[in-house]
N, C-alpha and C. Protein backbone atom coordinates (compact mmCIF):
# COMPACT_ATOMS: atom_id res chain seq x y z
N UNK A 1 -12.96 -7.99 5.54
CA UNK A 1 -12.59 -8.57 6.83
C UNK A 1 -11.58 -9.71 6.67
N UNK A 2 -11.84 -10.43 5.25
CA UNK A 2 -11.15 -11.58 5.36
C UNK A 2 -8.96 -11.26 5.27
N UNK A 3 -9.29 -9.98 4.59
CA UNK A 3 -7.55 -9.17 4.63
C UNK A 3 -7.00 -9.40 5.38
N UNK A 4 -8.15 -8.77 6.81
CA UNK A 4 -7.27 -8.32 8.20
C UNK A 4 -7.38 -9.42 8.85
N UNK A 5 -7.87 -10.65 8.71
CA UNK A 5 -8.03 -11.57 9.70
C UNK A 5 -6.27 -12.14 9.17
N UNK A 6 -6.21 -12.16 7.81
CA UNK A 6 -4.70 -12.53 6.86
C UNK A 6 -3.89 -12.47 7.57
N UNK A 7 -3.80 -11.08 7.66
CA UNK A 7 -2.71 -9.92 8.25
C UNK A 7 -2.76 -10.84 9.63
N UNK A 8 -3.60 -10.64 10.23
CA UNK A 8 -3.18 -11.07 12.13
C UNK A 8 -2.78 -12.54 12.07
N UNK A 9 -3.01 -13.34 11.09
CA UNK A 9 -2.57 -14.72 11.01
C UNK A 9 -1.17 -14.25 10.87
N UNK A 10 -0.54 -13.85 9.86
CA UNK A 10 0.93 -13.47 9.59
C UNK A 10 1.39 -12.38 10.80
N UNK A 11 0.77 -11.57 10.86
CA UNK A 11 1.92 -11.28 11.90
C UNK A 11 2.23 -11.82 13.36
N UNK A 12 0.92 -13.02 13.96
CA UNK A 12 1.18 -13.65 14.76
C UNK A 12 1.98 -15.14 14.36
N UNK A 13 2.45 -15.27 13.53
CA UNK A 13 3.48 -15.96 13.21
C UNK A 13 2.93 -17.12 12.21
N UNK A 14 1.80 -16.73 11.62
CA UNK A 14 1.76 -17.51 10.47
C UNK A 14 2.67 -17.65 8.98
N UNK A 15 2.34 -18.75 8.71
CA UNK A 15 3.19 -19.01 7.22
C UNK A 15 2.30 -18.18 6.18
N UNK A 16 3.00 -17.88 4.89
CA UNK A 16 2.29 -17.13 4.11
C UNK A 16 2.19 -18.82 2.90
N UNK A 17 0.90 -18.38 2.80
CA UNK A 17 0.39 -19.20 1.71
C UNK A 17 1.17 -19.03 0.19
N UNK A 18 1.13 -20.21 -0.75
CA UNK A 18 1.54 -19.90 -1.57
C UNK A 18 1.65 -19.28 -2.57
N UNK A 19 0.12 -18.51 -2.53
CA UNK A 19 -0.24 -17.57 -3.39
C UNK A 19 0.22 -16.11 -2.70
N UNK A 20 0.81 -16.25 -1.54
CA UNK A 20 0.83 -15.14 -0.65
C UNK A 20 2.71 -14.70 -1.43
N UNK A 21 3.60 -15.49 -1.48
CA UNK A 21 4.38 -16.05 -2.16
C UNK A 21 5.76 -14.20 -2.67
N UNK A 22 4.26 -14.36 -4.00
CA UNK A 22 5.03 -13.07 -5.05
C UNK A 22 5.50 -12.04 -4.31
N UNK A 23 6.45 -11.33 -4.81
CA UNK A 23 6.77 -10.00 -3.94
C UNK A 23 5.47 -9.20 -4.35
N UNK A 24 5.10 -8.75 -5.71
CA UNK A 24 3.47 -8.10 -5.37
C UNK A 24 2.74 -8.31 -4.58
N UNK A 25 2.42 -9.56 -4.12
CA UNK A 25 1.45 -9.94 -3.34
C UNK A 25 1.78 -9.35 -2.01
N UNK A 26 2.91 -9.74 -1.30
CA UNK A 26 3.37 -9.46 -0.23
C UNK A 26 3.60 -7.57 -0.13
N UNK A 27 3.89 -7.35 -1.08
CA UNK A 27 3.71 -5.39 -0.94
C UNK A 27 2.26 -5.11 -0.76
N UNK A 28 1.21 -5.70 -1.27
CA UNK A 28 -0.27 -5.48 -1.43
C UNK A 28 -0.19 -5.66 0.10
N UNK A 29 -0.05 -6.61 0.95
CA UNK A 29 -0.43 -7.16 2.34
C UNK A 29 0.02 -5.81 3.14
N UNK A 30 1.56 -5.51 2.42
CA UNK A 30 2.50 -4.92 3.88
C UNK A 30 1.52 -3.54 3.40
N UNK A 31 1.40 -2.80 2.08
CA UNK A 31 0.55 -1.70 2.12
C UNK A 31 -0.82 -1.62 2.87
N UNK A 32 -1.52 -2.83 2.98
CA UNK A 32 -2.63 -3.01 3.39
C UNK A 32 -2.44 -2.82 4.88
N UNK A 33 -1.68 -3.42 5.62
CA UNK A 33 -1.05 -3.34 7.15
C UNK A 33 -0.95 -2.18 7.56
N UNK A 34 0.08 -1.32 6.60
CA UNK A 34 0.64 0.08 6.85
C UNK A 34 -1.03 0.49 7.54
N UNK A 35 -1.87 1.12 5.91
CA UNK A 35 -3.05 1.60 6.16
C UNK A 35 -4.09 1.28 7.22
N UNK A 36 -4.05 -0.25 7.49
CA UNK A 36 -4.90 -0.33 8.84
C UNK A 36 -4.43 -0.02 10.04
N UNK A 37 -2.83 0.17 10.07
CA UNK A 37 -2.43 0.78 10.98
C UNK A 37 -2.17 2.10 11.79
N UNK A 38 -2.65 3.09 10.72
CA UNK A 38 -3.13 4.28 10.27
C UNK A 38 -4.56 4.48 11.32
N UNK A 39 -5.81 3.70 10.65
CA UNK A 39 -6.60 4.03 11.33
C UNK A 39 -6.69 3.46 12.31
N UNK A 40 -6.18 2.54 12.84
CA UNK A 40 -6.28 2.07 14.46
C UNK A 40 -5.34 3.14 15.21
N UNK A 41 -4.12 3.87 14.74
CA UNK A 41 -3.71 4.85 14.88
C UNK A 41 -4.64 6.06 15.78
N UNK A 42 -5.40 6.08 14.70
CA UNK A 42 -5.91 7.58 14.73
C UNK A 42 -7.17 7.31 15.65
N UNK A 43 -7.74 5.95 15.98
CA UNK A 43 -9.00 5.51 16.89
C UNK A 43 -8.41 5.76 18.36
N UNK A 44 -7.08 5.34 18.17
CA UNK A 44 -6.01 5.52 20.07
C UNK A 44 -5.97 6.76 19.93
N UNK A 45 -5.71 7.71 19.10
CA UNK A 45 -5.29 9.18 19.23
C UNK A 45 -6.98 9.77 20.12
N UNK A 46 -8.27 9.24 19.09
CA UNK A 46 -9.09 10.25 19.84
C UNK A 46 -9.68 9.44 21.41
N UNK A 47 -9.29 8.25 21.50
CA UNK A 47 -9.45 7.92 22.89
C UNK A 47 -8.30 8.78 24.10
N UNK A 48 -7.40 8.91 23.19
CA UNK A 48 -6.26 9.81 24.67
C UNK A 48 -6.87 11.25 24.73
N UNK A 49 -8.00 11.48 23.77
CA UNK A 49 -7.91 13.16 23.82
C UNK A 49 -9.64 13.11 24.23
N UNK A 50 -10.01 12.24 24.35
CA UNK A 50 -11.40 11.68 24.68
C UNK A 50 -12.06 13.05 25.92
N UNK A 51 -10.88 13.09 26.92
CA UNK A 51 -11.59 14.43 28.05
C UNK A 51 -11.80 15.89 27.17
N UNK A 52 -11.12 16.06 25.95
CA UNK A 52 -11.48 17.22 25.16
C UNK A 52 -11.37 16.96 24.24
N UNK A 53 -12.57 17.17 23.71
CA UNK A 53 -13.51 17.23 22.21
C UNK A 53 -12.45 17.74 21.34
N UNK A 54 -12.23 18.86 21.11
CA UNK A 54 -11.36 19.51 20.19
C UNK A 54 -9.85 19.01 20.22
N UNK A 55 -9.39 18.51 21.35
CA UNK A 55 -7.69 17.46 21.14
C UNK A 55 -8.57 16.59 20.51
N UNK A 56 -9.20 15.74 20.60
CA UNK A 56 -9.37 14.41 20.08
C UNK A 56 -9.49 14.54 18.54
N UNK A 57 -10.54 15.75 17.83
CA UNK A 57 -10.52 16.11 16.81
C UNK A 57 -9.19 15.68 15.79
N UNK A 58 -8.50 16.25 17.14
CA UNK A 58 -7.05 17.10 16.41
C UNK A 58 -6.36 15.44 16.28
N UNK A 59 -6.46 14.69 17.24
CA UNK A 59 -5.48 13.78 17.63
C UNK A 59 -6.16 12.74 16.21
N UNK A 60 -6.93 12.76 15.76
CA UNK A 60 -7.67 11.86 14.38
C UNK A 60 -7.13 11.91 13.29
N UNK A 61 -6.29 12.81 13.10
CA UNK A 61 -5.39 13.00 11.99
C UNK A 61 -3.33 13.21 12.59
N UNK A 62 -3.45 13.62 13.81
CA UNK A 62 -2.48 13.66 13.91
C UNK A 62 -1.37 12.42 14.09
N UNK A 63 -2.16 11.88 14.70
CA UNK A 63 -1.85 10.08 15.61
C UNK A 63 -1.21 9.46 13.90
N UNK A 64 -2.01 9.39 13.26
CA UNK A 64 -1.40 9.18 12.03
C UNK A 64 -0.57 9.37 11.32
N UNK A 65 -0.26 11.00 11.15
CA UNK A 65 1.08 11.47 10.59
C UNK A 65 1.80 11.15 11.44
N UNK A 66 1.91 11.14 12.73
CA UNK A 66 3.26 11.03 13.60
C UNK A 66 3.82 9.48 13.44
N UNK A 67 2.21 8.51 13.33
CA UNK A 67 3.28 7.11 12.78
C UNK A 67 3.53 6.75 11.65
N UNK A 68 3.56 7.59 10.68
CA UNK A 68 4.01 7.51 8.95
C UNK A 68 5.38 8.30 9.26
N UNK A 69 5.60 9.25 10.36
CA UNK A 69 6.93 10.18 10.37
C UNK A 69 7.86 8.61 11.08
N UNK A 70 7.51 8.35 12.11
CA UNK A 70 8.59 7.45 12.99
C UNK A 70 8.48 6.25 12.03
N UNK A 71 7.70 5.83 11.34
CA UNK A 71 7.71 4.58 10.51
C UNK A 71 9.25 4.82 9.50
N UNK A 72 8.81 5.71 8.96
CA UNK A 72 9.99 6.06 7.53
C UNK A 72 11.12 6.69 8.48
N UNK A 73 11.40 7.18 9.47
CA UNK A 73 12.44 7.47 10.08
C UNK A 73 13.22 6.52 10.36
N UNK A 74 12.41 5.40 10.34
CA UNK A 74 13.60 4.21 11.24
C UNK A 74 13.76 2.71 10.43
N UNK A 75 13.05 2.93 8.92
CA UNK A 75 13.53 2.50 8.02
C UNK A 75 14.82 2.35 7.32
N UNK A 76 15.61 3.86 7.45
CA UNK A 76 16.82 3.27 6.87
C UNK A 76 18.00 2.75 7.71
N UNK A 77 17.88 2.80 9.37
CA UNK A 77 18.75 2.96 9.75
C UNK A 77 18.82 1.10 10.23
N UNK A 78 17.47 0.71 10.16
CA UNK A 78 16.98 -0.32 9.89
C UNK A 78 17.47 -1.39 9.23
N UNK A 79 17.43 -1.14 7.88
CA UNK A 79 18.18 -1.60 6.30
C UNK A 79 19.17 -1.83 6.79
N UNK A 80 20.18 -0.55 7.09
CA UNK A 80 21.77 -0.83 7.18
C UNK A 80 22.08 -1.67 7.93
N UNK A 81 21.03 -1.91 9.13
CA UNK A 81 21.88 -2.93 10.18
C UNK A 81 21.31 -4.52 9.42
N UNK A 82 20.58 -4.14 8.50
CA UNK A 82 20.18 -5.92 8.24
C UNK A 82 21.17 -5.66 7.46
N UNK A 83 22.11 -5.41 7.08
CA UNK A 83 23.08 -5.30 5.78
C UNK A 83 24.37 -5.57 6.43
N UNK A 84 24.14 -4.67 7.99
CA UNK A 84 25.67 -4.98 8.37
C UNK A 84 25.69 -6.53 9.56
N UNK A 85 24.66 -6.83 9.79
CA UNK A 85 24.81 -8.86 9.98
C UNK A 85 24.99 -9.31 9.58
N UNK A 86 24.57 -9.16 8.10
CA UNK A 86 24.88 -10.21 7.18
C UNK A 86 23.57 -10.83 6.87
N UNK A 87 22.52 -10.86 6.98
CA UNK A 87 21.15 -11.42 6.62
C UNK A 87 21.14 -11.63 5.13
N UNK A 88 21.26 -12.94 4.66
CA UNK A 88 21.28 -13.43 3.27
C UNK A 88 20.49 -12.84 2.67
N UNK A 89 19.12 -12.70 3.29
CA UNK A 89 17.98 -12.58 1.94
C UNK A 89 17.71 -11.09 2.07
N UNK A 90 16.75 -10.60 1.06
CA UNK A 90 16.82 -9.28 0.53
C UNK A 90 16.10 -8.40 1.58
N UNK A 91 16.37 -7.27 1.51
CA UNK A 91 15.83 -6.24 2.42
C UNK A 91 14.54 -6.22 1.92
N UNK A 92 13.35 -6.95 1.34
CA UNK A 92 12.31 -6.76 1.29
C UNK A 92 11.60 -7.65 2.68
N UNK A 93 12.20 -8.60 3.00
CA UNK A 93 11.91 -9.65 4.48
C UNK A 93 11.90 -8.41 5.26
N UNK A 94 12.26 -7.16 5.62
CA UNK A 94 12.89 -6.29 6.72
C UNK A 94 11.53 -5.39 6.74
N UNK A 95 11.20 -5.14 4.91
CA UNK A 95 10.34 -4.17 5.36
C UNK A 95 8.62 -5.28 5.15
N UNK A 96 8.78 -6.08 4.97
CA UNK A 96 7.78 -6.89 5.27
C UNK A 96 7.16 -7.10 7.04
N UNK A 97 8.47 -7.81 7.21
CA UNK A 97 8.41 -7.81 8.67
C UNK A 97 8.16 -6.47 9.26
N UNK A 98 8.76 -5.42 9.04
CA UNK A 98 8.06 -3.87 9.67
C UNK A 98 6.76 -4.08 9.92
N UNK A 99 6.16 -3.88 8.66
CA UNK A 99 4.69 -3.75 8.46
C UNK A 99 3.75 -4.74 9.02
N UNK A 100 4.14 -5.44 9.23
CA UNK A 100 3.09 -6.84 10.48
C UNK A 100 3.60 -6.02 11.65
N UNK A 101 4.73 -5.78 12.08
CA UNK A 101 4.99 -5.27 13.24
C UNK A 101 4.34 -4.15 13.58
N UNK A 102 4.42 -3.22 12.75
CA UNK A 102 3.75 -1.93 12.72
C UNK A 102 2.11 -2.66 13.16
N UNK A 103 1.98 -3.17 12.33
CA UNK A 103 -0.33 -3.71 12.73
C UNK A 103 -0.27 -4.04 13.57
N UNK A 104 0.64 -5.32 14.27
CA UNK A 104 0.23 -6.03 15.36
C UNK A 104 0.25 -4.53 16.47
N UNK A 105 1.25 -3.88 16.35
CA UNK A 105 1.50 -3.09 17.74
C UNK A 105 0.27 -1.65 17.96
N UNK A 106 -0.03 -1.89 16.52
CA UNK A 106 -1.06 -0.93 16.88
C UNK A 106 -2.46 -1.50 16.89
N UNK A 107 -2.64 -2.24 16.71
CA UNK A 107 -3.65 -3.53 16.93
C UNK A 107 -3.79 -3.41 18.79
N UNK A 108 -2.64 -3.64 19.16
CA UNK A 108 -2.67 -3.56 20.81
C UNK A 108 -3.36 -2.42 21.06
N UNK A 109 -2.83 -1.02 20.48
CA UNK A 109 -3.36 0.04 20.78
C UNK A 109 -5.06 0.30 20.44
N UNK A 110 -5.49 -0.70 19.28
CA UNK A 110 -6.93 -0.50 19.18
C UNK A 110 -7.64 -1.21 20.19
N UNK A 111 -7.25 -2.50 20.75
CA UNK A 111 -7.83 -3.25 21.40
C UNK A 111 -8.13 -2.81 22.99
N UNK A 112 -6.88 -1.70 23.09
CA UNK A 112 -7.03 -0.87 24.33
C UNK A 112 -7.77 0.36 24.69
N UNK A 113 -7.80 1.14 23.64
CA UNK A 113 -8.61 2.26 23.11
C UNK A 113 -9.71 2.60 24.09
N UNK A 114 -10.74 1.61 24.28
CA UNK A 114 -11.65 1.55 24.78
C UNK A 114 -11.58 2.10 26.55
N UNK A 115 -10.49 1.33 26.79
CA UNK A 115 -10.06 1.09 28.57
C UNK A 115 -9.23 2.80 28.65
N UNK A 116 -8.08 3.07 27.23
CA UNK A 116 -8.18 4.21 27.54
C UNK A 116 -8.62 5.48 27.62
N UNK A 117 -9.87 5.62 26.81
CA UNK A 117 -10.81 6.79 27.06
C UNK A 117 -11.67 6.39 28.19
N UNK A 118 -11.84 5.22 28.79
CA UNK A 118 -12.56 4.87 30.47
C UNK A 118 -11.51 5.39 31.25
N UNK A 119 -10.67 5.69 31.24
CA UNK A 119 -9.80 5.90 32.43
C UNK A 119 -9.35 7.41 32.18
N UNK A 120 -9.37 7.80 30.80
CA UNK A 120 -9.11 9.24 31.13
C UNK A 120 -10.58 10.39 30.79
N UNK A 121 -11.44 8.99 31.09
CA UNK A 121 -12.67 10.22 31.37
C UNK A 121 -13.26 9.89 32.56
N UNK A 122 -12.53 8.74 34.01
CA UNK A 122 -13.67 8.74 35.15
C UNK A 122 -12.18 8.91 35.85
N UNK A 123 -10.61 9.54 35.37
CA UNK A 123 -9.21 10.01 36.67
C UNK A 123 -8.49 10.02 35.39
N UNK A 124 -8.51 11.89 36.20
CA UNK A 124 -7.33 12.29 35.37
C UNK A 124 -5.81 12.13 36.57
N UNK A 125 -5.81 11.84 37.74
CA UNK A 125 -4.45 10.85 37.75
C UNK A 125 -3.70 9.28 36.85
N UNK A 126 -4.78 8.51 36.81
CA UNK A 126 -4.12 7.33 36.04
C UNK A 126 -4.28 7.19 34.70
N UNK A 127 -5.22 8.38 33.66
CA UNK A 127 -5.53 8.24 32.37
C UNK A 127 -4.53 8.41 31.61
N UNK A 128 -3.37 9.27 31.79
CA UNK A 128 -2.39 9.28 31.05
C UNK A 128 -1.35 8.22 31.45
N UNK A 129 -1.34 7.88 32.71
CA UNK A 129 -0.09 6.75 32.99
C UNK A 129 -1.04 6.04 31.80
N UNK A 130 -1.96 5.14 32.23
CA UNK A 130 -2.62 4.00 31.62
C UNK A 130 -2.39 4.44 29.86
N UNK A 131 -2.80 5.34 29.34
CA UNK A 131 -2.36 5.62 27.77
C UNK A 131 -0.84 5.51 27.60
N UNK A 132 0.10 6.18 28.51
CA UNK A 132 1.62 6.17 28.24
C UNK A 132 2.05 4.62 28.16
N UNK A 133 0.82 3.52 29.06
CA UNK A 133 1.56 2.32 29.08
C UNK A 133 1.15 1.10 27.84
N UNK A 134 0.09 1.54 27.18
CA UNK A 134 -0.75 1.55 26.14
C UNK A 134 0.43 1.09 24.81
N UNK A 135 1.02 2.59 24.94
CA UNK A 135 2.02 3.00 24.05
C UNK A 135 3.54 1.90 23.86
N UNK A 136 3.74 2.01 25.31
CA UNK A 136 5.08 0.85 25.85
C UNK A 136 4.76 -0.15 25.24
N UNK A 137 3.42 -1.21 25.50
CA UNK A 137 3.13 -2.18 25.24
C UNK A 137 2.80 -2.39 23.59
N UNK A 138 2.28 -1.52 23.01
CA UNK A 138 2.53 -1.64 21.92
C UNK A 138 4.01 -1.27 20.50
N UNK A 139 4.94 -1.02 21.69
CA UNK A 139 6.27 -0.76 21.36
C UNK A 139 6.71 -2.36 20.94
N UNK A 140 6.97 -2.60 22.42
CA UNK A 140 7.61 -4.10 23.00
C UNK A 140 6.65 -5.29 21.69
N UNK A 141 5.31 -5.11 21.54
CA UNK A 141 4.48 -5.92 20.74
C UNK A 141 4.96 -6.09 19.21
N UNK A 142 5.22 -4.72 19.21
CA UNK A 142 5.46 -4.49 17.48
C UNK A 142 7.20 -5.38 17.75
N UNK A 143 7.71 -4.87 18.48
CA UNK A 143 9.12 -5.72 18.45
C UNK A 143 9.38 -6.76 18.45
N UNK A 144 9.35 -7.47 19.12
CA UNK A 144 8.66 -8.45 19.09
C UNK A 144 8.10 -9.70 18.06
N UNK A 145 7.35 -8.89 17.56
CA UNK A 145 6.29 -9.32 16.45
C UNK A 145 7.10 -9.72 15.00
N UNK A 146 8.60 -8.05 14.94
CA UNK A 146 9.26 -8.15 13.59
C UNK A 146 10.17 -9.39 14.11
N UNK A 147 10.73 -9.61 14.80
CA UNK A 147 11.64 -10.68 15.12
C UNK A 147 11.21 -11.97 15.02
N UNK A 148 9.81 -12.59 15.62
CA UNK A 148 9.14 -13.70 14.98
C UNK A 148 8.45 -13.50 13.54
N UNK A 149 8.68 -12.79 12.64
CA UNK A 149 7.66 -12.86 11.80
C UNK A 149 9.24 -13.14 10.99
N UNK A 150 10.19 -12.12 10.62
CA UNK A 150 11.42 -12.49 10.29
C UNK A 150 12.00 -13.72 10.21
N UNK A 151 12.34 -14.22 11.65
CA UNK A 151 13.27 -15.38 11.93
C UNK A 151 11.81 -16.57 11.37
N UNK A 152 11.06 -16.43 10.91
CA UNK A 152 10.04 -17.52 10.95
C UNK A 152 9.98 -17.43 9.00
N UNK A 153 10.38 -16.22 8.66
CA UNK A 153 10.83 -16.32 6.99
C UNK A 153 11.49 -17.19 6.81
N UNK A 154 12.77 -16.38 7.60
CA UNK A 154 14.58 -17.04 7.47
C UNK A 154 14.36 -18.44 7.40
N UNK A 155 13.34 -18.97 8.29
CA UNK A 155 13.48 -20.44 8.58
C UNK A 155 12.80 -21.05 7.77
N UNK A 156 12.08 -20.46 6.59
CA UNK A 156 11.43 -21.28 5.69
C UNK A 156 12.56 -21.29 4.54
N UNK A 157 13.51 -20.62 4.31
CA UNK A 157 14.24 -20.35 3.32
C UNK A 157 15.62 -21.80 3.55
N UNK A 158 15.67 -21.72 5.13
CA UNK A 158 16.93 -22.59 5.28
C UNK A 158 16.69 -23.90 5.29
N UNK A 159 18.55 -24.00 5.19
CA UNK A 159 18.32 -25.76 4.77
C UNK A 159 17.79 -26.58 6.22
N UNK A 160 17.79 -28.07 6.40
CA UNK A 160 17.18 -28.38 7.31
C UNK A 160 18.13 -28.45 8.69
N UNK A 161 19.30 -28.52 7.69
CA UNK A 161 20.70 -28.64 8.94
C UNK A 161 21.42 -27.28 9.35
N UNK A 162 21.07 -26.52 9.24
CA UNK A 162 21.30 -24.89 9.69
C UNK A 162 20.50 -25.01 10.56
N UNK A 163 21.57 -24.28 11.73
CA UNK A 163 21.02 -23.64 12.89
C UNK A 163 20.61 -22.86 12.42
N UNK A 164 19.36 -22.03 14.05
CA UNK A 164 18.17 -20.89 14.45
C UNK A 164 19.32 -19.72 14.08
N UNK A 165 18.50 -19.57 13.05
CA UNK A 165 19.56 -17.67 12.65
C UNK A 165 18.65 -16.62 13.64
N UNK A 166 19.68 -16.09 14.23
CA UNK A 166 18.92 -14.60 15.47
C UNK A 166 19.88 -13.65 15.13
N UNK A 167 20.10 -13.59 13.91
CA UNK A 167 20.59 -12.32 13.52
C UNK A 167 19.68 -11.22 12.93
N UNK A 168 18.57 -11.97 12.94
CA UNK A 168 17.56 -10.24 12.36
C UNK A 168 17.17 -10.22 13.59
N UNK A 169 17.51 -10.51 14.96
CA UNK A 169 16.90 -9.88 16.39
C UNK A 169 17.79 -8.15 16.22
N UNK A 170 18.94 -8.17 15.70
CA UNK A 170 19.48 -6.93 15.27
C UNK A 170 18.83 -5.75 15.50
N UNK A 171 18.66 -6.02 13.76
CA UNK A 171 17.45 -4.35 12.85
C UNK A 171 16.90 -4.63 13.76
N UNK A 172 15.74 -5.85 14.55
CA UNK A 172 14.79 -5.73 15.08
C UNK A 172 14.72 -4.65 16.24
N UNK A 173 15.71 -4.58 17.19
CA UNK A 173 15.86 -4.07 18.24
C UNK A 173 16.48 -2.58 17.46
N UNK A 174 17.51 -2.60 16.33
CA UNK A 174 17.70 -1.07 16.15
C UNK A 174 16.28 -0.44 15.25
N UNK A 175 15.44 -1.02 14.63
CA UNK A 175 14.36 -0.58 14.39
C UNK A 175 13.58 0.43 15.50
N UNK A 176 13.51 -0.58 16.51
CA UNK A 176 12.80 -0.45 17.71
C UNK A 176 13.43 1.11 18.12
N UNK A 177 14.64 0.91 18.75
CA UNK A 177 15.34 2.27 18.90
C UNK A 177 15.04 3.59 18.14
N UNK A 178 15.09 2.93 16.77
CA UNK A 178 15.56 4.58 15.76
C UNK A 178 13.38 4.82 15.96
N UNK A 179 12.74 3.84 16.09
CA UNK A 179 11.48 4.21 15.34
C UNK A 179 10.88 5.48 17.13
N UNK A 180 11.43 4.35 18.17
CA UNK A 180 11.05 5.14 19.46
C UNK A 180 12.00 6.67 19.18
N UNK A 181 13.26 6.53 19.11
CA UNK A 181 13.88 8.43 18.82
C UNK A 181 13.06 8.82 18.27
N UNK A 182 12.90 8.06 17.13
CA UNK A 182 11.94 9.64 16.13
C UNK A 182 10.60 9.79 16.60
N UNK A 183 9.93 8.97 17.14
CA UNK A 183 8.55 9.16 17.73
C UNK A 183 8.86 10.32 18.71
N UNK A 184 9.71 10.56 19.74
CA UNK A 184 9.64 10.95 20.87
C UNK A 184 9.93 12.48 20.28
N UNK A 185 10.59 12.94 19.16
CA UNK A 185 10.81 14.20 18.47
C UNK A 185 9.47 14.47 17.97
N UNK A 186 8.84 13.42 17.30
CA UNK A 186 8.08 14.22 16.48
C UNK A 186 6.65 14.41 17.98
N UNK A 187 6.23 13.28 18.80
CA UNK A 187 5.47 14.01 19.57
C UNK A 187 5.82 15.24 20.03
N UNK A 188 7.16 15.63 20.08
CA UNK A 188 7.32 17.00 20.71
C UNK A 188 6.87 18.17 19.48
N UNK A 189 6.71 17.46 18.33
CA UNK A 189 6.30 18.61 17.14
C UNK A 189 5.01 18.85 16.97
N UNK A 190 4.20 17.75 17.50
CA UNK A 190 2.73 17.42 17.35
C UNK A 190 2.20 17.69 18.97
N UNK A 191 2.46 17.80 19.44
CA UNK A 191 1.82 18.05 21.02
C UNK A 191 1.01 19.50 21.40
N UNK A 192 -0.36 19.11 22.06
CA UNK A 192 -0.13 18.27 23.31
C UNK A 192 -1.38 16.95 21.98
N UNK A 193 -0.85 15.74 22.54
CA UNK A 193 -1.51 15.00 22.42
C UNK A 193 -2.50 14.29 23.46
N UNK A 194 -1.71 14.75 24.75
CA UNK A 194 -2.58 14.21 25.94
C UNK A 194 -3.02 15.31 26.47
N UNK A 195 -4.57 15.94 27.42
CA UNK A 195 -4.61 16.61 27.92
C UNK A 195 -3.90 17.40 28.91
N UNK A 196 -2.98 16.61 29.82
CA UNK A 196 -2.02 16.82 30.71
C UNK A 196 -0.50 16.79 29.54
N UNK A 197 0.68 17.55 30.60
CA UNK A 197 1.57 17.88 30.40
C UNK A 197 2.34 16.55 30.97
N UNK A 198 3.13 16.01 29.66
CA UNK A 198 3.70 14.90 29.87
C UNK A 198 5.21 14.58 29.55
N UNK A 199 6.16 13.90 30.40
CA UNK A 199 7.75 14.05 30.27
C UNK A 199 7.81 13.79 29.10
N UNK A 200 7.16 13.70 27.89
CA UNK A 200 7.55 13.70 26.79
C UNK A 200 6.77 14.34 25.85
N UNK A 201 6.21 15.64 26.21
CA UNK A 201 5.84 16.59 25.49
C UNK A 201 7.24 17.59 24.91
N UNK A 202 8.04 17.78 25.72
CA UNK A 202 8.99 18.64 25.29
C UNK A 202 10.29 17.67 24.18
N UNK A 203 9.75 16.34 24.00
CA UNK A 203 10.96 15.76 22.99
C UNK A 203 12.08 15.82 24.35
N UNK A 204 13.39 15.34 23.48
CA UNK A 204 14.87 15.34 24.01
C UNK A 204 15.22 16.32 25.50
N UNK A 205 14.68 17.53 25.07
CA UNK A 205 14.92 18.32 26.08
C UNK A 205 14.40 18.48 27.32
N UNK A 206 13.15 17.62 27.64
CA UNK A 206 12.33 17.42 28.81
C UNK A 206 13.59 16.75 29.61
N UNK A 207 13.90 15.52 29.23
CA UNK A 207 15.13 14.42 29.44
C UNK A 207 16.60 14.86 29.62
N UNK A 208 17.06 15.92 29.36
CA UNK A 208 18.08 16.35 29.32
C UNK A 208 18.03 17.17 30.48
N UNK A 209 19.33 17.21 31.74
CA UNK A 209 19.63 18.98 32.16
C UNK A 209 20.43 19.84 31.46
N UNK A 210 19.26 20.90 31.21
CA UNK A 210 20.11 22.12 30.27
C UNK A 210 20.80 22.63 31.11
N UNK A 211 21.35 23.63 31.10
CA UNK A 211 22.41 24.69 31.62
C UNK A 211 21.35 25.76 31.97
C-alpha cells in the first residue's frame, strides 16, 4: 500500500524524495504505475460491461491490452515533440511523467467504477453517456497530471532566476492527441466494449462521411 500511496503523492505533484532520485528507482515507480494502471484498467472495463456477464468477462483482460496498445502508440510521437521544443533534460522526465499520468487518469476511472456499473445496471439511457464521460475525464486528468508532474521536474532542475518553462505543455497535449487516435482505433479492434452501440465503436469511420 505504502507504493501506491508514493505514486499518488507524485503524480499529484509531489517532489520525489531523495532516494526516489536514481533513474532505477524512478523506472521501478513508473513500472509500478504502468501495472497498477493495468488493473484499475481492467476493474472500469468490467463495470462498463457490468449489464452482461460475459462482456465484462471479456472487458477484464481487454481494457488492459487496449491501454498498453494506446500507451506505446503515443510514446514516440511524444519523444519527438519533447525533442523538437527543445526540453533540456532527457527523455526519461517524458516517460516518467507518462506513467503518473497514465495512474492518476486511470485512478479517476477506478474511483468511478462503482457509479458506473450503478448507472448501467438501474438506465440503459445514461449508463453509457455516464461511462463515455468517465473516460473524457480521465483523459483531461491524465493530461493534465503529465504537465504538472513535468514542469514541477523542470523546476527542480532550474536555476532560481529562470523563468516558468511551459514548454513540456507540448508532448503533453501531443501525447494526449496521439494516445486518444490510437485509443479510438484500437476500441474499434476490441469492441463492443459497451453493451450498446457507440459513435465510437466503428473507430475513424463512424466519424467520417463515406461515399
Amino acid at each position: 500500500m505504502k507504493p501506491l500511496i508514493h505514486l499518488f503523492h507524485l503524480s499529484t505533484g509531489g517532489v520525489l524524495a531523495e532516494e526516489d532520485q536514481t533513474p532505477a528507482r524512478r523506472a521501478q515507480l513508473a513500472i509500478l504505475a504502468i501495472a497498477t494502471s493495468l488493473a484499475m484498467a481492467a476493474i472500469w472495463g468490467i463495470a462498463a460491461g457490468s449489464s452482461v456477464p460475459s462482456l465484462a468477462a471479456h472487458n477484464a483482460y481487454k481494457l488492459p491490452l487496449m491501454l498498453v496498445l494506446a500507451a506505446i502508440g503515443a510514446v514516440p510521437v511524444g519523444m519527438l515533440a519533447w525533442k523538437i521544443v527543445g526540453v533540456r533534460q532527457k527523455a526519461r522526465e517524458l516517460l516518467h511523467g507518462y506513467a503518473l499520468s497514465v495512474f492518476l487518469g486511470c485512478a479517476v476511472l477506478l474511483v468511478l467504477a462503482p457509479l458506473v456499473a450503478l448507472y448501467y445496471l438501474s438506465s440503459t439511457a445514461a449508463g453509457p453517456l455516464f461511462a463515455m464521460g468517465t473516460v473524457l475525464l480521465g483523459l483531461l486528468v491524465g493530461c493534465a497530471t503529465f504537465v504538472r508532474v513535468v514542469r514541477s521536474r523542470l523546476r527542480e532542475d532550474a536555476r532560481d532566476d529562470e523563468p516558468s518553462d511551459w514548454r513540456p505543455v507540448v508532448p503533453g497535449v501531443v501525447l494526449m492527441l496521439a494516445f486518444v487516435a490510437t485509443l479510438w482505433q484500437v476500441v474499434a479492434l476490441f469492441a463492443p466494449i459497451f453493451p450498446e452501440s457507440t459513435p465510437f465503436r466503428g473507430g475513424i469511420d463512424d466519424a467520417l462521411v463515406l461515399p
